[in-house]
C-alpha atoms as a PDB file:
ATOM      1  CA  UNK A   1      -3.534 -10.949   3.737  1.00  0.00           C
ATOM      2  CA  UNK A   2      -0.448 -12.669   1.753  1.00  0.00           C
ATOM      3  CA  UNK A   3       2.902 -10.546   1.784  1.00  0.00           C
ATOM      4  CA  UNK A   4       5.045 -10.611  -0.838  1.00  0.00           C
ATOM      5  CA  UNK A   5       8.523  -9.729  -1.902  1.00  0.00           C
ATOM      6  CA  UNK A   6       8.210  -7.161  -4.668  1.00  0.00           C
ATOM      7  CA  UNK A   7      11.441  -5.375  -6.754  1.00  0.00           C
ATOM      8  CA  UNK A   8      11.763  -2.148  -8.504  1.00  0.00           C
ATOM      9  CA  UNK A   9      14.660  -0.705 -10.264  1.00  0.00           C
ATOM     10  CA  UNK A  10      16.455  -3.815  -8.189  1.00  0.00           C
ATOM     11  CA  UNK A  11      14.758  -2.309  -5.333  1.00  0.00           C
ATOM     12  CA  UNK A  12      12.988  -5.161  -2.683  1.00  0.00           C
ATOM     13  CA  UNK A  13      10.639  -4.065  -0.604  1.00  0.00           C
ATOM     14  CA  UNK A  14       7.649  -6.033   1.113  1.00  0.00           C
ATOM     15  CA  UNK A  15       4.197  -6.163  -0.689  1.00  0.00           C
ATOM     16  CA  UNK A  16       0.821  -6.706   0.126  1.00  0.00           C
ATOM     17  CA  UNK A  17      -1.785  -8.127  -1.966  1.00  0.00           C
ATOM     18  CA  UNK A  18      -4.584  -6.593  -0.611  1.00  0.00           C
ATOM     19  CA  UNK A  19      -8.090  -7.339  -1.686  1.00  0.00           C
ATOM     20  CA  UNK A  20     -10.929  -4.941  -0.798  1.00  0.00           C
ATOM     21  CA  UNK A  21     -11.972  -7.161   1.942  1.00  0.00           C
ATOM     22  CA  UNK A  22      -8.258  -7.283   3.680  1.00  0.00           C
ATOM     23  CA  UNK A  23      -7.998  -3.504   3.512  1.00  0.00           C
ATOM     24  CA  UNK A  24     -11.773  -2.855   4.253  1.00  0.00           C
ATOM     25  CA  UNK A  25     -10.984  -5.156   7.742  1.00  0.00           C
ATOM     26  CA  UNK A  26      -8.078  -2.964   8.725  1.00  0.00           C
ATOM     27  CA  UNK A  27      -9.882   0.117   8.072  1.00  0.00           C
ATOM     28  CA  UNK A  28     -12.645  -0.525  10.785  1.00  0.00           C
ATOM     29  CA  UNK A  29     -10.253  -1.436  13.347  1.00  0.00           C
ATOM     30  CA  UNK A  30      -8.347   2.027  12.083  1.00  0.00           C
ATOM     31  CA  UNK A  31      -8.165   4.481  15.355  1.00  0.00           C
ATOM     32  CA  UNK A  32     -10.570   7.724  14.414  1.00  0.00           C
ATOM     33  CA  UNK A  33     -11.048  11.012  17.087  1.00  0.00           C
ATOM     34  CA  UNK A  34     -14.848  11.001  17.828  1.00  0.00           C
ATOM     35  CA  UNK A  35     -16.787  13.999  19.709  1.00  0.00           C
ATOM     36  CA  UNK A  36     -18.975  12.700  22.077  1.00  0.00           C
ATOM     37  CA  UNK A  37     -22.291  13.712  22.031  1.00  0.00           C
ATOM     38  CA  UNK A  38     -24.347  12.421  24.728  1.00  0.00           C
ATOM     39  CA  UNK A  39     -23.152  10.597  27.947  1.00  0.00           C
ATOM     40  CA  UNK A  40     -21.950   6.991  27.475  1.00  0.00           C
ATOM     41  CA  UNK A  41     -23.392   4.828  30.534  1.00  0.00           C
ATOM     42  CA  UNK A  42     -23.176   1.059  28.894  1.00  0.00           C
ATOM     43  CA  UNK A  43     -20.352  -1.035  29.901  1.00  0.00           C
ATOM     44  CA  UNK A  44     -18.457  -2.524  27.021  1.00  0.00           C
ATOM     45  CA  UNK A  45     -14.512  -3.260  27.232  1.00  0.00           C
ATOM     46  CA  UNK A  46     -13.783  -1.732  24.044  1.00  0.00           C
ATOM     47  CA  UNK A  47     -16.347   1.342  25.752  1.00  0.00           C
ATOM     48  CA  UNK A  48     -14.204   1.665  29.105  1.00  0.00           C
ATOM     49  CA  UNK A  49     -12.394   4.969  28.126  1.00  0.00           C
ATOM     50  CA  UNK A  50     -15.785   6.485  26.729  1.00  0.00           C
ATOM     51  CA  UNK A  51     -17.533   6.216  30.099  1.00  0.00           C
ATOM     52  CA  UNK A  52     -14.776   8.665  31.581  1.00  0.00           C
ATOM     53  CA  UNK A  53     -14.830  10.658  28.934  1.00  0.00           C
ATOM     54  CA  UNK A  54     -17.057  14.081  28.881  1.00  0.00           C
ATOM     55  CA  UNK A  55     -19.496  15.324  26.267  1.00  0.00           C
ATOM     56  CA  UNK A  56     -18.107  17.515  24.289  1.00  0.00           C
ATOM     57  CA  UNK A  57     -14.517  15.941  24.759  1.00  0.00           C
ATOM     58  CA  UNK A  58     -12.258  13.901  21.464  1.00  0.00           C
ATOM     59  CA  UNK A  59     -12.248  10.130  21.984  1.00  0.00           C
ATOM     60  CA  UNK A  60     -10.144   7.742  19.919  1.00  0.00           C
ATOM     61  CA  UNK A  61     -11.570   4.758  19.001  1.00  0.00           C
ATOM     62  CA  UNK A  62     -11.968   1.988  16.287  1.00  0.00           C
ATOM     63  CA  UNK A  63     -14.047   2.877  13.007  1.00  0.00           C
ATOM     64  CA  UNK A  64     -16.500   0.634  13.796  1.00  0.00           C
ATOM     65  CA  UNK A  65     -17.116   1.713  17.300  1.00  0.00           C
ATOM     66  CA  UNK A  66     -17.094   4.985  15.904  1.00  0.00           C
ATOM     67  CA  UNK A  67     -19.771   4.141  13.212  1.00  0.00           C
ATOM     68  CA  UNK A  68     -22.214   2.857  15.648  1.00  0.00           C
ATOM     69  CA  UNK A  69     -21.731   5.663  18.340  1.00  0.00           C
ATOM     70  CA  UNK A  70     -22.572   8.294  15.457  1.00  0.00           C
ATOM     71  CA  UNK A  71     -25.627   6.408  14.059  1.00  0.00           C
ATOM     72  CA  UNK A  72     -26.822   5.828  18.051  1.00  0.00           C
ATOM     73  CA  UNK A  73     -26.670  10.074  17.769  1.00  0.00           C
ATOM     74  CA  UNK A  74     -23.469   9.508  21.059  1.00  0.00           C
ATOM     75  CA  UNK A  75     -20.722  11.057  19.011  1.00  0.00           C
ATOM     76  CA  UNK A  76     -20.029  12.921  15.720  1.00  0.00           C
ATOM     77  CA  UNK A  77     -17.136  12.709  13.754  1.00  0.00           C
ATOM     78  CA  UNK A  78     -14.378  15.429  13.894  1.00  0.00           C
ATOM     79  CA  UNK A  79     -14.657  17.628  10.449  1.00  0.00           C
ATOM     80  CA  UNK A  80     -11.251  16.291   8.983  1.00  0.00           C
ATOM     81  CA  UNK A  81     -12.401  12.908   9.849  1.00  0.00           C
ATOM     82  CA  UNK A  82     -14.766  12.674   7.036  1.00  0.00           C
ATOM     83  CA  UNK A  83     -14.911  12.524   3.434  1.00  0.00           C
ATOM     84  CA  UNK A  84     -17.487  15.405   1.617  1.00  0.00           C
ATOM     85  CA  UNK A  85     -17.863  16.711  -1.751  1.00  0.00           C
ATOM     86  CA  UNK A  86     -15.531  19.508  -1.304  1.00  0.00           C
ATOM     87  CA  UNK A  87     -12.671  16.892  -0.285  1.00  0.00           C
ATOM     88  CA  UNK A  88     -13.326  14.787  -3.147  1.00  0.00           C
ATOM     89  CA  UNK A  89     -13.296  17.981  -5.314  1.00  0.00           C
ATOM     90  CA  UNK A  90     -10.010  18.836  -4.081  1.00  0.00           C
ATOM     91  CA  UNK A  91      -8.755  15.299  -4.979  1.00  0.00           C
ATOM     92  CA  UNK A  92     -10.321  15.448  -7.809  1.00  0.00           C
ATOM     93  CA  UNK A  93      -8.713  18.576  -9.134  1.00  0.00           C
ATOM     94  CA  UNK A  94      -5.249  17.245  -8.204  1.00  0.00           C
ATOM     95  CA  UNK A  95      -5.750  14.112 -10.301  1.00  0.00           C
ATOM     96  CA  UNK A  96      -7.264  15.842 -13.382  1.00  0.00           C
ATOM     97  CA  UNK A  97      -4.728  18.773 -13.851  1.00  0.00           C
ATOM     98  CA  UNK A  98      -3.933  17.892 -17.814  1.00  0.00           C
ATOM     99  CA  UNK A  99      -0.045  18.430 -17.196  1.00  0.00           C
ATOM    100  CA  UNK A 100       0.271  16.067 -14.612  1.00  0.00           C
ATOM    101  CA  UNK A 101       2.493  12.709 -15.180  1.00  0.00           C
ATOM    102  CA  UNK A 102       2.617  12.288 -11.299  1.00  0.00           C
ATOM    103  CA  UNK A 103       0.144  10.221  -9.052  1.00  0.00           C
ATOM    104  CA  UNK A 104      -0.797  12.825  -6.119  1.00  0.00           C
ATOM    105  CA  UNK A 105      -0.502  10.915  -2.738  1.00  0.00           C
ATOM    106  CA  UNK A 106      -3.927  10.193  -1.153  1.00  0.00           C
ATOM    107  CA  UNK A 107      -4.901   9.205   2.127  1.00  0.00           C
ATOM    108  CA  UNK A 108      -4.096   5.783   2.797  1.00  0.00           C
ATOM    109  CA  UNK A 109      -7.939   4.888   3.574  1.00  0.00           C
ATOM    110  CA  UNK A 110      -9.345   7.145   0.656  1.00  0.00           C
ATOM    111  CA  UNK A 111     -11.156   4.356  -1.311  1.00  0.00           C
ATOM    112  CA  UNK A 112     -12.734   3.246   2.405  1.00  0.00           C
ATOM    113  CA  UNK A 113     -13.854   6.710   3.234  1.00  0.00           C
ATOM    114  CA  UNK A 114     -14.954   6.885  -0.283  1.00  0.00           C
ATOM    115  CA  UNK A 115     -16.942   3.730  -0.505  1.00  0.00           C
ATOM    116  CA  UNK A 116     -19.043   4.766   2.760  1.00  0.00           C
ATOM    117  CA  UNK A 117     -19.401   8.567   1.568  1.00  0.00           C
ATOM    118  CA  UNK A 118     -21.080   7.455  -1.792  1.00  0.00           C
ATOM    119  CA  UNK A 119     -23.194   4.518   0.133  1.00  0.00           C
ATOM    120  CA  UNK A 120     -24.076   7.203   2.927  1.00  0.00           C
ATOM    121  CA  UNK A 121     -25.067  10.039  -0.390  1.00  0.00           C
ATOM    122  CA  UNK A 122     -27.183   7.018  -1.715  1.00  0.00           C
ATOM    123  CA  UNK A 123     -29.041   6.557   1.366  1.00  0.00           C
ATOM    124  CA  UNK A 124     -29.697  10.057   1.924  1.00  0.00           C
ATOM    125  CA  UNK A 125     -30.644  10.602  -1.927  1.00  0.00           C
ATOM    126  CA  UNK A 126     -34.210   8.817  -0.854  1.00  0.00           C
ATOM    127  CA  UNK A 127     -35.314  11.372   1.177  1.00  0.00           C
ATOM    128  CA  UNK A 128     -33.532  14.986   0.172  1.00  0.00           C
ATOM    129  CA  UNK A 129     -33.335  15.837  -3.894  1.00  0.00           C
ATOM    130  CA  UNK A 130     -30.523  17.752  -3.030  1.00  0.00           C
ATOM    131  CA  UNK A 131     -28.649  14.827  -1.463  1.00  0.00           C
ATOM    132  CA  UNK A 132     -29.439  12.616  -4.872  1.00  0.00           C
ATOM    133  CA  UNK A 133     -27.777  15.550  -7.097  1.00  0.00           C
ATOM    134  CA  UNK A 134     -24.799  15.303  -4.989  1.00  0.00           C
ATOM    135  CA  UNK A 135     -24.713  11.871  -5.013  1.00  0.00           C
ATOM    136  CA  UNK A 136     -24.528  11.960  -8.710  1.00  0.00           C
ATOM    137  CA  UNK A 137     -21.755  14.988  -8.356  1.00  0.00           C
ATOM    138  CA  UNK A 138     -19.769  12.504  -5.722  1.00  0.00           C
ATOM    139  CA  UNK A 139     -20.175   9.643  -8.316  1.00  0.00           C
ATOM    140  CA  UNK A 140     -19.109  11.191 -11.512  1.00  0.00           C
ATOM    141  CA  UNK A 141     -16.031  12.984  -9.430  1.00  0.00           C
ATOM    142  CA  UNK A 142     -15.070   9.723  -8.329  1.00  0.00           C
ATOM    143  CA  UNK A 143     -15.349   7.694 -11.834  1.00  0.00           C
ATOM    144  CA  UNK A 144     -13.200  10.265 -12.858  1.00  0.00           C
ATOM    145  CA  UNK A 145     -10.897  10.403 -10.467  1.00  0.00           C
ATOM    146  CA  UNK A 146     -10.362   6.390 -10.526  1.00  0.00           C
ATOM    147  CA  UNK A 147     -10.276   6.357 -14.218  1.00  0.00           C
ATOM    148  CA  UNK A 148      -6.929   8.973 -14.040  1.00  0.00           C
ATOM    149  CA  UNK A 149      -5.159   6.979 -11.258  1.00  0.00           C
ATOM    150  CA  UNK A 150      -5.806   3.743 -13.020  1.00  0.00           C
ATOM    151  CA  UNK A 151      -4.079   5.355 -16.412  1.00  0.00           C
ATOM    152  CA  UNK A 152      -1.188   6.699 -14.360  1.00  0.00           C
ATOM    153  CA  UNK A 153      -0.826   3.018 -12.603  1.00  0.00           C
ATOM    154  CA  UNK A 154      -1.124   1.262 -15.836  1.00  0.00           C
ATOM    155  CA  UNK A 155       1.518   3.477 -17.785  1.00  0.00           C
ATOM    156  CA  UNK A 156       3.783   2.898 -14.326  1.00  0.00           C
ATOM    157  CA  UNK A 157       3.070  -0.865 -15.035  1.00  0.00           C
ATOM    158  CA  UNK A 158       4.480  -1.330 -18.255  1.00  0.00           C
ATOM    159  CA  UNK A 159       7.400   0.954 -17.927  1.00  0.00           C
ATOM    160  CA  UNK A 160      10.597  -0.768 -17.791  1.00  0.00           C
ATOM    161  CA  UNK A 161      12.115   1.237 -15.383  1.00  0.00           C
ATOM    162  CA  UNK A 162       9.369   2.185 -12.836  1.00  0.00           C
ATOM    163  CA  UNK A 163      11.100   3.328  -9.381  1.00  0.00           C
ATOM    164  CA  UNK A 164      10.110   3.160  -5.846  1.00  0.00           C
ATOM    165  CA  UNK A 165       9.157   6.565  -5.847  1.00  0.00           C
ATOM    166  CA  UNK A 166       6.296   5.779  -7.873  1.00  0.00           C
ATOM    167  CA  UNK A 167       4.880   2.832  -5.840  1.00  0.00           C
ATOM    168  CA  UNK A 168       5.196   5.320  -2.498  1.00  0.00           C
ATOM    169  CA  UNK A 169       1.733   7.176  -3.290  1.00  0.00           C
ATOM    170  CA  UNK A 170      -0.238   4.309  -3.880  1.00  0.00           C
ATOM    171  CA  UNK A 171      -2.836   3.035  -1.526  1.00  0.00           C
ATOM    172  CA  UNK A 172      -2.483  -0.868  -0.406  1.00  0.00           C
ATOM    173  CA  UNK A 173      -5.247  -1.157  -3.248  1.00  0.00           C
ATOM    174  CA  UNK A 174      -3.270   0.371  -5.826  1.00  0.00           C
ATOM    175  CA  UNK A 175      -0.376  -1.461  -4.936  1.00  0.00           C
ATOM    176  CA  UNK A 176      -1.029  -4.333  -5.348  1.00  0.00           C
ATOM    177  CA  UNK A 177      -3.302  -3.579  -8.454  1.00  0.00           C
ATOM    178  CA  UNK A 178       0.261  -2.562  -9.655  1.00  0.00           C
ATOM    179  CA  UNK A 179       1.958  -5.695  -8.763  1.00  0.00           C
ATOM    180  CA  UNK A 180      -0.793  -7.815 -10.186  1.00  0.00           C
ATOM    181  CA  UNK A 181      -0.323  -5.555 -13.903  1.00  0.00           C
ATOM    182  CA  UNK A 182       3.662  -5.412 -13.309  1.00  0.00           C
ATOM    183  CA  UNK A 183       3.417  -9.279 -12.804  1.00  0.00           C
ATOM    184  CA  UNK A 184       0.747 -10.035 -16.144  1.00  0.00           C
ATOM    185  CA  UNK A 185       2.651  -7.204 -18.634  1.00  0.00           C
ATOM    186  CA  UNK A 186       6.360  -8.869 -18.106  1.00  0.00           C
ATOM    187  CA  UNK A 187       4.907 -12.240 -18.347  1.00  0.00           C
ATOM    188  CA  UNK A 188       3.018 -11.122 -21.376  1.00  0.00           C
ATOM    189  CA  UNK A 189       6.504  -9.154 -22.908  1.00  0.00           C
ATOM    190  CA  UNK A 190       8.572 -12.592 -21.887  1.00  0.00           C
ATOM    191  CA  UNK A 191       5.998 -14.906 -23.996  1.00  0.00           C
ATOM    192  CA  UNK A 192       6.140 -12.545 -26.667  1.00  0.00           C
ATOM    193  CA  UNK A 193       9.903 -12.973 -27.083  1.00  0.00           C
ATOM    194  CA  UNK A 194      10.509 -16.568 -26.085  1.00  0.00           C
ATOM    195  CA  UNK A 195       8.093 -16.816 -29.326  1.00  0.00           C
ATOM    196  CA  UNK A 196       9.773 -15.034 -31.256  1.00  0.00           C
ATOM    197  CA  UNK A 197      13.198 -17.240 -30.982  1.00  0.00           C
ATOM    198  CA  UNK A 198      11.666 -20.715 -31.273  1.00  0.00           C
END
């Protein structure tokens, strides 16, 4: 992941230029609470903790450990842990509220949780009808709900006076989705005017 220095209103602050991948990474190594389940009797480093640990009891452990305990049917996920339709409704509803100028602050792993809730809808839409209508619900909730952050980003963008305050609700995506538009609109605006005095 390449930092950079980035300045606002003569504001610095440090940057990162995330791509999906680089954010994606940190995600699965992101601590999440687990329930367990069923008894864990495997030895595995990372597993230690898990092997003291109850049924029934929280567990924190990386995403990905997570992921593979809950598909093996050894843990669930805690409620606020996951992403579902009534979430993303909530988000949704936040974003899309005509009066609104601001960018509502979302959780910092929101496109993550969002990517594997659509994926996981997709899956499920083979087998249950009902899971393919919400699929399409999820889908056209999320279009929209992209589409209104990506206005608000790109009118933060090319304003000449965009403050910190601004770049604080913005996930490392969006942020550096900013910086990249920030960077291409003031280059474009400088071009413009250097042509204009030759």
């Amino acid at each position: 992941m390449r930092s950079r220095l980035l300045r606002i209103d003569g504001d610095e602050f440090l940057g990162e230029s995330s791509s999906i991948a680089d954010v994606d990474f940190d995600f699965q190594n992101l601590p999440v609470r687990i329930v367990l389940t069923r008894e864990v009797s495997f030895s595995h480093p990372t597993l230690d903790k898990l092997r003291l640990a109850r049924v029934g009891q929280e567990v924190e452990v990386p995403f990905w450990v997570a992921e593979e305990l809950t598909k093996a049917s050894f843990a669930k996920y805690r409620e606020e842990e996951q992403m579902d339709l009534a979430a993303l409704s909530k988000v949704h509803w936040k974003e899309t509220v005509p009066s609104s100028t601001q960018l509502p602050q979302l959780q910092p792993s929101f496109y993550c949780m969002l990517r594997r809730f659509l994926l996981n809808l997709k899956n499920a839409s083979g087998q249950d009808p009902s899971k393919s209508r919400e699929y399409e619900r999820a889908e056209s909730l999320s279009r929209d709900i992209i589409s209104c952050r990506l206005r608000k980003i790109a009118s933060f963008a090319a304003a000449p006076g965009s403050s910190a305050d601004l770049v604080k609700n913005m996930t490392r995506e969006e942020h550096a989705l900013y910086a990249q538009m920030r960077d291409a609109i003031n280059e474009w605006k400088m071009s413009m005017l250097e042509g204009e005095s030759q």
